[in-house]
C-alpha atoms as a PDB file:
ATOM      1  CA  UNK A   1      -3.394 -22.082  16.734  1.00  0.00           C
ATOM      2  CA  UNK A   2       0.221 -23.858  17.056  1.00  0.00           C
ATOM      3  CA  UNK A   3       1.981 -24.181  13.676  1.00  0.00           C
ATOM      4  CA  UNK A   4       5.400 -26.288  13.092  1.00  0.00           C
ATOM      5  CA  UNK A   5       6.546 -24.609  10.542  1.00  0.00           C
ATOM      6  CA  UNK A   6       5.425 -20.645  11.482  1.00  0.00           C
ATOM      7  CA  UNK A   7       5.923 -17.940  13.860  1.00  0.00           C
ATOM      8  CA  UNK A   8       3.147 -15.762  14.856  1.00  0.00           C
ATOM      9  CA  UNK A   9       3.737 -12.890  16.882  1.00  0.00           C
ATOM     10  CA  UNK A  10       0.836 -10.025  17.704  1.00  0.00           C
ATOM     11  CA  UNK A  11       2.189  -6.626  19.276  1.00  0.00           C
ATOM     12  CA  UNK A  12       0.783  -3.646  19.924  1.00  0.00           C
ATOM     13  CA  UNK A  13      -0.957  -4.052  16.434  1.00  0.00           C
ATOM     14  CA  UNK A  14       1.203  -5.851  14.376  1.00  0.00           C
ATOM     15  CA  UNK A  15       1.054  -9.295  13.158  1.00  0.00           C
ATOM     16  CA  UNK A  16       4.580 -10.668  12.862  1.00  0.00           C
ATOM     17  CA  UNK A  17       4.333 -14.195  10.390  1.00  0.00           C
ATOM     18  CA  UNK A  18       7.723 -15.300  10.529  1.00  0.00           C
ATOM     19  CA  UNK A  19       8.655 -18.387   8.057  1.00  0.00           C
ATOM     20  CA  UNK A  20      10.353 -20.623  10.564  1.00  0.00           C
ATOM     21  CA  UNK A  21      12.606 -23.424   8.358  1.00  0.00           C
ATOM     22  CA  UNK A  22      15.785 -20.913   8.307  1.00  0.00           C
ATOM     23  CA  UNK A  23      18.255 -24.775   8.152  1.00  0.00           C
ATOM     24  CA  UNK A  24      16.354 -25.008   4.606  1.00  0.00           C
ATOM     25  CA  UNK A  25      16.431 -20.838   3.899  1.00  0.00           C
ATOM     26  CA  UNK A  26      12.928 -21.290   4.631  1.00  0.00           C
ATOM     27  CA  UNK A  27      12.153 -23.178   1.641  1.00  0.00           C
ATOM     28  CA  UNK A  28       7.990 -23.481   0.885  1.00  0.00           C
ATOM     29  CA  UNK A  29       6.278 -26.610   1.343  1.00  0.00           C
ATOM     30  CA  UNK A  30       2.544 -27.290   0.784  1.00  0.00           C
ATOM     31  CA  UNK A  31       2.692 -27.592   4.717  1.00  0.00           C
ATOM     32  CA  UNK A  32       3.974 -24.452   4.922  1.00  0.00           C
ATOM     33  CA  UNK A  33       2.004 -23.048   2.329  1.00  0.00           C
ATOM     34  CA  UNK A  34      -0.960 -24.317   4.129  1.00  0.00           C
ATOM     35  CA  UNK A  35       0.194 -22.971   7.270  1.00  0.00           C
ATOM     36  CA  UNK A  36       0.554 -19.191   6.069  1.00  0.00           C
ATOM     37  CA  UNK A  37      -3.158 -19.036   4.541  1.00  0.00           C
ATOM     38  CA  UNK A  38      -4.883 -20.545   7.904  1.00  0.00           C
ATOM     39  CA  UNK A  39      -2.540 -17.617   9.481  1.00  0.00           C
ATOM     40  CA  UNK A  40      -3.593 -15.041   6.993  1.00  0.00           C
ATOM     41  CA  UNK A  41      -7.861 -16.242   7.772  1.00  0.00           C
ATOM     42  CA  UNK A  42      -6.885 -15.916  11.383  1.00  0.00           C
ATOM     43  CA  UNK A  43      -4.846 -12.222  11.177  1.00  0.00           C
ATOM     44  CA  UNK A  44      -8.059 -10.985   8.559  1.00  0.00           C
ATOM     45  CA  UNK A  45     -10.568 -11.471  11.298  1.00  0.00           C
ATOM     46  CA  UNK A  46      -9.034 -10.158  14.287  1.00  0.00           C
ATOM     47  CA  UNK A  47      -9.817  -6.250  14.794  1.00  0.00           C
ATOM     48  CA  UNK A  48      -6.716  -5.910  17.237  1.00  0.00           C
ATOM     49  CA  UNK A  49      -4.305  -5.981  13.967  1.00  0.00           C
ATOM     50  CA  UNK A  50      -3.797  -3.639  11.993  1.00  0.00           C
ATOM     51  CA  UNK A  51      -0.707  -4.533  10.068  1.00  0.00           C
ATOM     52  CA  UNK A  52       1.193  -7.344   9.334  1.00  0.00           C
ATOM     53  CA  UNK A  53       5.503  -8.501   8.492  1.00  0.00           C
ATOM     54  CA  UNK A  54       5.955 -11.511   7.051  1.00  0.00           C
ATOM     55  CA  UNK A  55       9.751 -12.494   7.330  1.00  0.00           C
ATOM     56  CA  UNK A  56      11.977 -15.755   7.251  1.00  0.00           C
ATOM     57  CA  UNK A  57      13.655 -16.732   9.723  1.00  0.00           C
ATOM     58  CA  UNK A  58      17.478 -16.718   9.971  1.00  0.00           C
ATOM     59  CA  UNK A  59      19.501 -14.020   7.913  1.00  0.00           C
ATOM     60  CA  UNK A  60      20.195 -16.003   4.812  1.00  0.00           C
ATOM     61  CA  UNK A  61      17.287 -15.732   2.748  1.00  0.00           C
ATOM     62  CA  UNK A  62      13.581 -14.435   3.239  1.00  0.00           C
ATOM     63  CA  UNK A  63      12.365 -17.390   1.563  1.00  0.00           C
ATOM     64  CA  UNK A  64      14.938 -19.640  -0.873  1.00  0.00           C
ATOM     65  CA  UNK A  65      11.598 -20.810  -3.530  1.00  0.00           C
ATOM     66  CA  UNK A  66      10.088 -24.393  -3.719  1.00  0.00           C
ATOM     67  CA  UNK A  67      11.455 -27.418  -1.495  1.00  0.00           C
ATOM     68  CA  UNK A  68      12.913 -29.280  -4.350  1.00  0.00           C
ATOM     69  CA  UNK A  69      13.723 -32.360  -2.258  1.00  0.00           C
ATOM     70  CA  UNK A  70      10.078 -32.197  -1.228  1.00  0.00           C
ATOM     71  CA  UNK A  71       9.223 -31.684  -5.080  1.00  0.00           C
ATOM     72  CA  UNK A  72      11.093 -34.244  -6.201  1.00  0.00           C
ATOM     73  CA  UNK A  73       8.871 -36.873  -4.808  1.00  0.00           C
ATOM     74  CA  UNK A  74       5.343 -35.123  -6.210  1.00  0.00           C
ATOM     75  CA  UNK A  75       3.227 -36.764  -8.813  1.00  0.00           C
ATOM     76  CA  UNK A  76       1.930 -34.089 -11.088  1.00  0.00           C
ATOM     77  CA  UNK A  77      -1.962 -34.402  -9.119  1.00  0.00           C
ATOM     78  CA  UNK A  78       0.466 -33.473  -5.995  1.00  0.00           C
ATOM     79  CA  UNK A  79       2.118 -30.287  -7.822  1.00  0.00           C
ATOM     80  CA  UNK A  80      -0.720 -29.175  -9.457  1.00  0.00           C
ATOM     81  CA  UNK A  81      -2.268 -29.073  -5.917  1.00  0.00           C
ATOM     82  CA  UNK A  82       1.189 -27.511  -4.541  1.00  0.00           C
ATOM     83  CA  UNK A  83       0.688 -24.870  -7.284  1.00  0.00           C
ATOM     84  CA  UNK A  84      -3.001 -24.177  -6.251  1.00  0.00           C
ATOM     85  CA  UNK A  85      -2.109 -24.202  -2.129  1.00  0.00           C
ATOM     86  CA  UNK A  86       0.490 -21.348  -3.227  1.00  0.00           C
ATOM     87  CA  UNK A  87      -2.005 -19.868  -4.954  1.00  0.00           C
ATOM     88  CA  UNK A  88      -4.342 -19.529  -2.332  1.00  0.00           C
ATOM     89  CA  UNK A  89      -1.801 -18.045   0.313  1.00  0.00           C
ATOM     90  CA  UNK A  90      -0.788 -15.651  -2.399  1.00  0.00           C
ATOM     91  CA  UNK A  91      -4.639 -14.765  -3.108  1.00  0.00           C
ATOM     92  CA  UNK A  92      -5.096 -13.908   0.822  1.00  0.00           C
ATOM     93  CA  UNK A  93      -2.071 -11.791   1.104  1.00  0.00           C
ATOM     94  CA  UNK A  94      -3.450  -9.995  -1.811  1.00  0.00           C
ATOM     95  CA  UNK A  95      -7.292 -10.071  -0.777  1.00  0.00           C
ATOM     96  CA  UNK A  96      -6.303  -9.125   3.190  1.00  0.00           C
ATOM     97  CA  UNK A  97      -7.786  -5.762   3.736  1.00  0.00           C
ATOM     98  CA  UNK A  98      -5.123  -4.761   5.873  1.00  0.00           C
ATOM     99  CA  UNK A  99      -1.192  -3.389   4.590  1.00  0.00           C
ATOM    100  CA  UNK A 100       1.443  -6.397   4.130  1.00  0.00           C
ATOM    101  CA  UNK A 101       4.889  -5.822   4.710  1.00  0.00           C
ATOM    102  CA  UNK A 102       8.101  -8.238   3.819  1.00  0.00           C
ATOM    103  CA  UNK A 103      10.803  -7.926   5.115  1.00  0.00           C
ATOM    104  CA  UNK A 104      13.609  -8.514   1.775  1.00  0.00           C
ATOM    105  CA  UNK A 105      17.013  -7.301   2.161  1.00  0.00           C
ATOM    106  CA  UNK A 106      18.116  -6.090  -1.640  1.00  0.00           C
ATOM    107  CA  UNK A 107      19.854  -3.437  -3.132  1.00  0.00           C
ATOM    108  CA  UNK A 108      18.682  -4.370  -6.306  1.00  0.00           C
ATOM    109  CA  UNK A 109      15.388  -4.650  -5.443  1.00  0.00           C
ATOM    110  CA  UNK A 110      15.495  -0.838  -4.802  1.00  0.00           C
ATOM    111  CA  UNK A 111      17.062  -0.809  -8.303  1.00  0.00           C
ATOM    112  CA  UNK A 112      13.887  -1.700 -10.067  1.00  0.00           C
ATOM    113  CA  UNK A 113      11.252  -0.263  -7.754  1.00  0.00           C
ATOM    114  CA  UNK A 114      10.332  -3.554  -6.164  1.00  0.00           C
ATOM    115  CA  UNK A 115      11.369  -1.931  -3.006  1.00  0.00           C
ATOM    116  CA  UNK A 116      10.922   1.322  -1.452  1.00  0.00           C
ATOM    117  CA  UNK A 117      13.869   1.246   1.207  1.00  0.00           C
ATOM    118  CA  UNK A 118      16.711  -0.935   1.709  1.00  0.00           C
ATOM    119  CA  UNK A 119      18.622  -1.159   5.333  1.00  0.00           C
ATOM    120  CA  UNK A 120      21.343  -3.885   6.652  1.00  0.00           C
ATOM    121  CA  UNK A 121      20.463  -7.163   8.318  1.00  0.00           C
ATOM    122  CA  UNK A 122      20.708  -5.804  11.921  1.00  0.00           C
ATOM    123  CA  UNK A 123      18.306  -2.466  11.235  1.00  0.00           C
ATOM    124  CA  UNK A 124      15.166  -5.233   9.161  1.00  0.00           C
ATOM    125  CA  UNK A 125      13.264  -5.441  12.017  1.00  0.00           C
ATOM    126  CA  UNK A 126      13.537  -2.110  13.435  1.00  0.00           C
ATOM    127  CA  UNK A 127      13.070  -0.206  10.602  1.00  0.00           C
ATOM    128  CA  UNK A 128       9.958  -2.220   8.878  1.00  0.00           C
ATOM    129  CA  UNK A 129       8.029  -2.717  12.614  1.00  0.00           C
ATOM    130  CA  UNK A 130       8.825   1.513  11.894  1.00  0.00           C
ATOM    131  CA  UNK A 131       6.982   1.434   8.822  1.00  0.00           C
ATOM    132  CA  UNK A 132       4.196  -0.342  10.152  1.00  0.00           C
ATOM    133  CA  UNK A 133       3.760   1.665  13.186  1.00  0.00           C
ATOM    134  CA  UNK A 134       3.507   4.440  10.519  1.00  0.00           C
ATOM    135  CA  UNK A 135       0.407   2.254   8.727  1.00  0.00           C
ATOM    136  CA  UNK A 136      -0.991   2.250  11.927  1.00  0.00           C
ATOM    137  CA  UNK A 137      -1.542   5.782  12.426  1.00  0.00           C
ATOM    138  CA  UNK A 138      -3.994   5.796   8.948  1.00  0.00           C
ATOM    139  CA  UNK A 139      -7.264   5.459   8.328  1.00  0.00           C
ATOM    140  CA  UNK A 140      -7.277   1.506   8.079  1.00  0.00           C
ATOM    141  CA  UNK A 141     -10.651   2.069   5.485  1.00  0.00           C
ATOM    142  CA  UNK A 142      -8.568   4.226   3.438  1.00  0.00           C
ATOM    143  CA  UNK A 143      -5.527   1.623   3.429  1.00  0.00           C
ATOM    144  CA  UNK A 144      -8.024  -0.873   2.260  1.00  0.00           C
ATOM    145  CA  UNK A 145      -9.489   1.591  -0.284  1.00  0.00           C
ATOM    146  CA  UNK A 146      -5.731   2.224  -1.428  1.00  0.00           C
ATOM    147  CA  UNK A 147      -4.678  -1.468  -1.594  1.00  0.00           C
ATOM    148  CA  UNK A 148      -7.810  -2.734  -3.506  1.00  0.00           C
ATOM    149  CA  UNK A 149      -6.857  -0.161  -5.931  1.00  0.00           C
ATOM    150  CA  UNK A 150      -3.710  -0.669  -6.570  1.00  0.00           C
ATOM    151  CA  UNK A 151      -4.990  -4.731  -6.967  1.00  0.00           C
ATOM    152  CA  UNK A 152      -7.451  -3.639  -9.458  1.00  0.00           C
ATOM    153  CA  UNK A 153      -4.781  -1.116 -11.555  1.00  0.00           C
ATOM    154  CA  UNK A 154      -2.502  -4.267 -11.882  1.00  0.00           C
ATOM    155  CA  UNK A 155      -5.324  -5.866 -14.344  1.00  0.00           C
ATOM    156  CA  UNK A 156      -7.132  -2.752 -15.538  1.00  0.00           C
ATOM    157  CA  UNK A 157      -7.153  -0.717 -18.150  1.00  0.00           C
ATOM    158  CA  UNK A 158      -6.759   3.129 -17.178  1.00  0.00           C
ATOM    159  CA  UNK A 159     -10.692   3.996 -16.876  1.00  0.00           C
ATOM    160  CA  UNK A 160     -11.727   0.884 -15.129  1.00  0.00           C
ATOM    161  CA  UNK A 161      -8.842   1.526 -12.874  1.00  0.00           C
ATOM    162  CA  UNK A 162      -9.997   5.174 -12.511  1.00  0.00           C
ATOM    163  CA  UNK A 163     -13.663   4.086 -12.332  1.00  0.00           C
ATOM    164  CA  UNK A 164     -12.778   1.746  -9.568  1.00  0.00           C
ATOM    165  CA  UNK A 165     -10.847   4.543  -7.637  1.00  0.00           C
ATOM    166  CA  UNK A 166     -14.068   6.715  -7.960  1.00  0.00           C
ATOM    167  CA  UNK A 167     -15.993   4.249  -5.804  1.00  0.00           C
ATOM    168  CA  UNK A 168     -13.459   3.685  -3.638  1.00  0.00           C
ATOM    169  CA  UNK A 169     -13.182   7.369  -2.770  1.00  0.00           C
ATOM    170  CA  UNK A 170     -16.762   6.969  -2.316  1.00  0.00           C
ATOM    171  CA  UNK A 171     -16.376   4.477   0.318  1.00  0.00           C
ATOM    172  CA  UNK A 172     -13.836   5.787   2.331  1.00  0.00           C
ATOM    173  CA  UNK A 173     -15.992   9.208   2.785  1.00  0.00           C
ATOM    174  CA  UNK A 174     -18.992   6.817   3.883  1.00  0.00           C
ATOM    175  CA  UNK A 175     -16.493   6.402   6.998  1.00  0.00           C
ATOM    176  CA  UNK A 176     -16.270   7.308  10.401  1.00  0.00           C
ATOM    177  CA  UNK A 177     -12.611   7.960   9.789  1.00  0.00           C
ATOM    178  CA  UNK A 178     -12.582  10.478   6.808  1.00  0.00           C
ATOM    179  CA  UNK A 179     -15.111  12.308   9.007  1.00  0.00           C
ATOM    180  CA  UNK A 180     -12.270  12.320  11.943  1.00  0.00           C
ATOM    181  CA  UNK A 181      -9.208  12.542   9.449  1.00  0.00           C
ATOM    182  CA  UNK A 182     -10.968  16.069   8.175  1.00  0.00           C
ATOM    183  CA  UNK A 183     -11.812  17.203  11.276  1.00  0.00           C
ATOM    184  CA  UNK A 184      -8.523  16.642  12.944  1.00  0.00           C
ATOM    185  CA  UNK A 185      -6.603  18.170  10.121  1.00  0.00           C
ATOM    186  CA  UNK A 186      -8.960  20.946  10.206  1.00  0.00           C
ATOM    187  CA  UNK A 187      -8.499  21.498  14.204  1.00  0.00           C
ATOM    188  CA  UNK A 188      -4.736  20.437  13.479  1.00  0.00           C
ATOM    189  CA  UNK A 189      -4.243  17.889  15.747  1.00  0.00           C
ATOM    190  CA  UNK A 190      -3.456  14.026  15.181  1.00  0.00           C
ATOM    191  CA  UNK A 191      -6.534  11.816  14.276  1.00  0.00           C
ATOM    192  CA  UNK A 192      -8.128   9.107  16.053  1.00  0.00           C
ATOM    193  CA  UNK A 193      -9.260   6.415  13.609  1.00  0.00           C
ATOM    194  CA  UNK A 194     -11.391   3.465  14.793  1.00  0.00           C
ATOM    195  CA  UNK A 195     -11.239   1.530  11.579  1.00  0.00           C
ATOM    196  CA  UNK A 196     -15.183   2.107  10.394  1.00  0.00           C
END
């Protein structure tokens, strides 16, 4: 699928969504918005990724907020649908089984734990397509256990949360992989997960 106002690039595994308005910092739109969650349906479905980066493009800003000029000229039926079309892409980034990277340059984002790493502009790309080539060598079950979880923590109480987690763990040893994950740690050598 061609989009006008997205990049998509697959390789070797990782999906690569890049925001592509970098003259307006990459400013959202409903277009845009609505370009991100047909991207997001496509990535969930396609076995061949395993990861995915979204980034904006240009090195000013990852993405500025709202297109206030395009805003400006919304009735309140239009915003209250531009509210719900964010809503949606935000619901399949959360809902996508597989782990989400963005790629935000911010020192002070690793100030108050919204961030687990911070780099300069020339080492983003490097260093998070590092990260996910790191995902990449997990059990993708278990990284879908682990991010439903976390999901679920967010509006949980502690024993729902925990309860939750219990199944989870269940799961994950219903798999292929946490057969191979024990068995290669056992015979200490590097897994080979197939993602069931």
């Amino acid at each position: 699928m061609d989009f006008e106002y997205l990049l998509l690039n697959i390789d070797d595994g990782i999906a690569t969504i890049t925001i592509n308005r970098p003259e307006l910092l990459n400013a959202i739109t409903p277009a845009v918005y609505h370009e991100l969650k047909e991207s997001l349906i496509i990535l969930s479905s396609d076995s061949a990724v395993k990861a995915l980066i979204i980034t904006g493009a240009g090195n000013k800003a990852f993405i500025a907020g709202a297109d206030i000029a395009a805003m400006s000229k919304m009735s309140s039926i239009e915003a209250m649908r531009f509210a719900a079309a964010g809503k949606e892409a935000v619901s399949r980034i959360e809902k996508i089984s597989k782990p989400v990277i963005a790629i935000i340059s911010a020192e002070q984002a690793l100030q108050i734990g919204l961030v687990n790493q911070v780099v300069g502009a020339e080492q983003l790309m490097s260093e998070t397509v590092q990260l996910a080539k790191k995902l990449l060598q997990k059990a993708p079950v278990a990284l879908s256990m682990a991010k439903r979880c976390i999901h679920r923590a967010i509006g949980s109480d502690t024993d729902d949360g925990l309860e939750f987690e219990i199944n989870c763990f269940a799961h994950c040893f219903s798999s292929q992989d946490q057969k191979e994950g024990m068995k290669a740690f056992l015979e200490k050598r590097s897994p080979i997960y197939k993602g069931y």
